[in-house]
C-alpha atoms as a PDB file:
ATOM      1  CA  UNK A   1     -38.283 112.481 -16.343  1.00  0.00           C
ATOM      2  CA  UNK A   2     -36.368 111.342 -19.230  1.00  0.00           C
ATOM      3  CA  UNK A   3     -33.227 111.820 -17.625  1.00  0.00           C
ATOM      4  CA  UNK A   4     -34.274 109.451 -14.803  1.00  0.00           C
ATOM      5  CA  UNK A   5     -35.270 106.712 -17.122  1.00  0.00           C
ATOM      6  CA  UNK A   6     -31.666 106.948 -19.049  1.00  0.00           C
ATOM      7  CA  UNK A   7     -30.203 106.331 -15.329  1.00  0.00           C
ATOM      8  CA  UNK A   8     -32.547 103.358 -14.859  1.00  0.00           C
ATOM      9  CA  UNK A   9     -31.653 102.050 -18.078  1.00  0.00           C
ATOM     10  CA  UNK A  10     -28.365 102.193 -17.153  1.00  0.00           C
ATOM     11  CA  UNK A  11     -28.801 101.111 -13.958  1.00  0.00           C
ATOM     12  CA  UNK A  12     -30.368  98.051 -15.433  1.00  0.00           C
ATOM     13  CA  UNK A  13     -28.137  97.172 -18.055  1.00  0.00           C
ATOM     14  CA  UNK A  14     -30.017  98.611 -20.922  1.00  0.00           C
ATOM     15  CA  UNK A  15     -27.746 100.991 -22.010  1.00  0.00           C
ATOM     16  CA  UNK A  16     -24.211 101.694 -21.766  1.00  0.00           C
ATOM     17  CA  UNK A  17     -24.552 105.265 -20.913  1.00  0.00           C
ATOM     18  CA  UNK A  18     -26.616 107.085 -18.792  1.00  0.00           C
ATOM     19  CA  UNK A  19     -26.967 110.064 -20.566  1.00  0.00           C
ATOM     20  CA  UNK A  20     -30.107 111.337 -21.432  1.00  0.00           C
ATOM     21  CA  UNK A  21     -29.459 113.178 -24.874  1.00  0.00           C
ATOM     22  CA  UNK A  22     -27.395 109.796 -25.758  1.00  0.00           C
ATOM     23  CA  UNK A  23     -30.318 107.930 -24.944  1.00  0.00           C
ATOM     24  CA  UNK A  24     -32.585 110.345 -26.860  1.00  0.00           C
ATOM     25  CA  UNK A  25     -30.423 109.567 -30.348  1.00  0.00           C
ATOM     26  CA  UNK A  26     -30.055 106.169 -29.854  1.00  0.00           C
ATOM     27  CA  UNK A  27     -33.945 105.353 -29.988  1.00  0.00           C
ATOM     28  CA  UNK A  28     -34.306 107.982 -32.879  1.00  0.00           C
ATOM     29  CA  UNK A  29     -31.457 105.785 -34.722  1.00  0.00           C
ATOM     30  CA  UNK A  30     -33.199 102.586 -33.471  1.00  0.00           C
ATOM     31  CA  UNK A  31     -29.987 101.612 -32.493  1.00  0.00           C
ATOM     32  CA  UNK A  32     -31.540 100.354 -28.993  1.00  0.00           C
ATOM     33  CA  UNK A  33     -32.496  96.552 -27.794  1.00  0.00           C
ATOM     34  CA  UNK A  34     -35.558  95.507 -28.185  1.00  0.00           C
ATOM     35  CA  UNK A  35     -36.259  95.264 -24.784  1.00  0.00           C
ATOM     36  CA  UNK A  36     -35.283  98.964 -24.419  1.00  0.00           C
ATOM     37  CA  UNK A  37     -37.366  99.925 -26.891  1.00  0.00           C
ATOM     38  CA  UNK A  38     -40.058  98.308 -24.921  1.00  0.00           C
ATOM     39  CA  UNK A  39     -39.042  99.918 -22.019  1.00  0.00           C
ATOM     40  CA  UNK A  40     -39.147 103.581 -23.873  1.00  0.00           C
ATOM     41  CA  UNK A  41     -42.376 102.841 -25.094  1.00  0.00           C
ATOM     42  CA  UNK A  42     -43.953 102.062 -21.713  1.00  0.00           C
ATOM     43  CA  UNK A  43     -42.137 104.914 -19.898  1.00  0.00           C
ATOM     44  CA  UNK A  44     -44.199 107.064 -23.151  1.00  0.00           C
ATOM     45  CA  UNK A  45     -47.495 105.343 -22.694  1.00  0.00           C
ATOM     46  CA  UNK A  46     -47.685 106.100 -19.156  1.00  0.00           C
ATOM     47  CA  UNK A  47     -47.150 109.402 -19.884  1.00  0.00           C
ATOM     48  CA  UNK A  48     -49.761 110.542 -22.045  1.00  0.00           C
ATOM     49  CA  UNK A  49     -53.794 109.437 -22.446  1.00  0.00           C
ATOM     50  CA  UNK A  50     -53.442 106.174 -23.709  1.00  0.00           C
ATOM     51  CA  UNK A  51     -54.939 102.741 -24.180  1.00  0.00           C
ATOM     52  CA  UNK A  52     -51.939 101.565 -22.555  1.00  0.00           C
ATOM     53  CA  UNK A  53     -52.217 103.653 -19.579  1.00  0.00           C
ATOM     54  CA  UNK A  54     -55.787 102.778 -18.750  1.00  0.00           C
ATOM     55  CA  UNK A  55     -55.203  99.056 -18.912  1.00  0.00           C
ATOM     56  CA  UNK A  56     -52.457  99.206 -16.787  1.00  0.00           C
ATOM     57  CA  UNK A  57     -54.488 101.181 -14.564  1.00  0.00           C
ATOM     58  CA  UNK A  58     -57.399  98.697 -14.660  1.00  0.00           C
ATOM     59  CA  UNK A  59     -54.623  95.973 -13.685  1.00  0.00           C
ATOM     60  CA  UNK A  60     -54.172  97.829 -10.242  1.00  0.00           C
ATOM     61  CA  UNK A  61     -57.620  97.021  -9.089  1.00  0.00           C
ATOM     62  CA  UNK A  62     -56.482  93.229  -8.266  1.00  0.00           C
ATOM     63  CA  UNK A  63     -53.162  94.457  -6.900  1.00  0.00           C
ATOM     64  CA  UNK A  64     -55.247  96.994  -4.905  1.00  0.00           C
ATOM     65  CA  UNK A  65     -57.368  94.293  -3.493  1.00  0.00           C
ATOM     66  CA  UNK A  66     -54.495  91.835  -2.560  1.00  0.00           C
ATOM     67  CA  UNK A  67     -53.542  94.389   0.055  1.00  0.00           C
ATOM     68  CA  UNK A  68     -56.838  94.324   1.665  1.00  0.00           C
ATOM     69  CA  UNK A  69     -56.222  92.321   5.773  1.00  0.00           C
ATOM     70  CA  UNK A  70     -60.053  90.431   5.178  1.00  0.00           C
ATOM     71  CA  UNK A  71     -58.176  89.134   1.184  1.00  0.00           C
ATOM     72  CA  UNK A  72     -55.086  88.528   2.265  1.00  0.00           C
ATOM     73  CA  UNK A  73     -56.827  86.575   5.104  1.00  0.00           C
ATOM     74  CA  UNK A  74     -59.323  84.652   3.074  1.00  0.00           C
ATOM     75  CA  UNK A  75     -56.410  83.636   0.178  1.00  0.00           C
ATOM     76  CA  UNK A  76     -53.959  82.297   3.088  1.00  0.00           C
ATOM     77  CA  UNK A  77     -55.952  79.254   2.866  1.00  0.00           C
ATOM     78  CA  UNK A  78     -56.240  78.629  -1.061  1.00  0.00           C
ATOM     79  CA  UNK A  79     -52.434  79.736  -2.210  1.00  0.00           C
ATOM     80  CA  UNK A  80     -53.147  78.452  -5.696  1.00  0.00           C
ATOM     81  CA  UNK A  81     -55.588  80.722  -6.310  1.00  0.00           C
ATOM     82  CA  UNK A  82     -54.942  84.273  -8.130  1.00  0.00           C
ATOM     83  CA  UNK A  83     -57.231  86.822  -6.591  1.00  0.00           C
ATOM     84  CA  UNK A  84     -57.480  88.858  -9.837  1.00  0.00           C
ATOM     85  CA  UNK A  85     -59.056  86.168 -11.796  1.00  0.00           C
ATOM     86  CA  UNK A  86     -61.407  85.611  -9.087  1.00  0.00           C
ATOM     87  CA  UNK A  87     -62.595  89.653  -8.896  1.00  0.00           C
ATOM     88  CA  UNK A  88     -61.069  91.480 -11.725  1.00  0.00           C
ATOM     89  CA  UNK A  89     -60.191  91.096 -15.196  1.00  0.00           C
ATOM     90  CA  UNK A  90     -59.256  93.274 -17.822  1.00  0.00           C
ATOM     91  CA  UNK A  91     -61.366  92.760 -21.277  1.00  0.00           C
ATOM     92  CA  UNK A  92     -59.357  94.321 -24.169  1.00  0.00           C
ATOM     93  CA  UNK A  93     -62.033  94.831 -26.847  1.00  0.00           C
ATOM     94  CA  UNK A  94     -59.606  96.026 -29.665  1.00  0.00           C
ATOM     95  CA  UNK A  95     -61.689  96.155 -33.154  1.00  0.00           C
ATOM     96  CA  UNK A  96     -58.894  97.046 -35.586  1.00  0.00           C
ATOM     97  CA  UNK A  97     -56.366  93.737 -34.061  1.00  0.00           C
ATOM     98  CA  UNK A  98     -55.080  91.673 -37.190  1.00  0.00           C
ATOM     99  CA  UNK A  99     -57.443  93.613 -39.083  1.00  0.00           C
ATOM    100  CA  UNK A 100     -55.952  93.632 -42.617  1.00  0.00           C
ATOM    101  CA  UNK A 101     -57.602  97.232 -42.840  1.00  0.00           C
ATOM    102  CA  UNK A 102     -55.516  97.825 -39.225  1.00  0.00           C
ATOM    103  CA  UNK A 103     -52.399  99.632 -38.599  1.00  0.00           C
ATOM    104  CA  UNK A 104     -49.321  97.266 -37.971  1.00  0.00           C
ATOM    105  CA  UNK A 105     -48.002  99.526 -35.334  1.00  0.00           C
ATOM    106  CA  UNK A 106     -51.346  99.057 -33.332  1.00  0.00           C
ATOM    107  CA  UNK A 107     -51.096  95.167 -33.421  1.00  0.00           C
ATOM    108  CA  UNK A 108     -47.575  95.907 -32.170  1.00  0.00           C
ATOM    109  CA  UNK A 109     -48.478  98.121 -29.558  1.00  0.00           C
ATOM    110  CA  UNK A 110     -51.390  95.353 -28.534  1.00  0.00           C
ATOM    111  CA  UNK A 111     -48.839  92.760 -28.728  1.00  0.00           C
ATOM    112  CA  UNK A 112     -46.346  94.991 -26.457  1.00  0.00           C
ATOM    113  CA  UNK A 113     -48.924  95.209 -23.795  1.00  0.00           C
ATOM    114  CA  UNK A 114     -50.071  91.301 -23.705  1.00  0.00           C
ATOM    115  CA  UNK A 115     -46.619  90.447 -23.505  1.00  0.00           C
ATOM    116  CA  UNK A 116     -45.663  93.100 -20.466  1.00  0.00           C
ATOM    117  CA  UNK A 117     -48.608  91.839 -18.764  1.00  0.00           C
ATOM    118  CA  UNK A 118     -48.531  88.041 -19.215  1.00  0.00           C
ATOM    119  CA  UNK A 119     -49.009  87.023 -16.298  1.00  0.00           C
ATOM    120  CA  UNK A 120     -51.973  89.070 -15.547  1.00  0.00           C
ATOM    121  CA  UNK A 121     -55.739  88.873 -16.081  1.00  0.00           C
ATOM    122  CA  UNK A 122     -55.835  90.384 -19.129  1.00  0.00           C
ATOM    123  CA  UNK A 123     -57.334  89.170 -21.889  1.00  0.00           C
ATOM    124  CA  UNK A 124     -58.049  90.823 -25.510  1.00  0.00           C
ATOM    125  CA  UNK A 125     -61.465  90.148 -27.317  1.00  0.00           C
ATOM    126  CA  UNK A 126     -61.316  90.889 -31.065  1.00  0.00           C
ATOM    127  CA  UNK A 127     -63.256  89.941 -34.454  1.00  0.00           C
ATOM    128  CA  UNK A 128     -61.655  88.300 -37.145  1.00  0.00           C
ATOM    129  CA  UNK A 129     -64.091  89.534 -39.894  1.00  0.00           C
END
């Protein structure tokens, strides 16, 4: 699989070679974009048990539902609406988020994943104390 996300990445512009080993030594060297990086890191998430993977997976429900004929039907008439907010959302309880006892890489990761998903009903709960 890693070999067909160097030849999307290349594909898309990401990376001046296609090659998967070059690929492979670039993000060791961190000597990729940022929003490769990104794109490594998703490719990674969805590819092992992660928080990451279940949101995403969560985030289907509303695209499942949008393919429904009776949805599709009923949101026709009220275009401004987004169907996800009105039957799903996604609650992100994370405990350890700008934590100072936290893990900087977490809040990254956290961050990753709110940004990727902007435009979705996701939304992260978290306590400050």
């Amino acid at each position: 699989e890693w070999v067909f996300l160097a030849q999307r990445l290349h594909s898309q512009g990401l990376i001046q070679s296609g090659e998967s080993q070059e690929l492979y030594h670039d993000f060791m060297r961190q000597r990729l974009t940022d929003a490769c990086v990104v794109e490594v890191r998703m490719w990674a998430a969805m590819r092992c048990q992660s928080v990451a993977k279940t949101v995403i997976g969560a985030l289907q429900y509303g695209r499942a539902l949008s393919t429904l004929p009776k949805i599709r039907e009923h949101y026709s008439d009220f275009p401004e609406k987004r169907l996800a907010e009105d039957h799903a959302e996604v609650i992100l309880a994370h405990q350890t988020y700008g934590h100072c006892e936290g893990f900087p890489e977490n809040d990254e990761a956290v961050r990753l994943l709110l940004e990727a998903y902007a435009d979705d009903a996701l939304y992260l709960v978290f306590d400050l104390q």
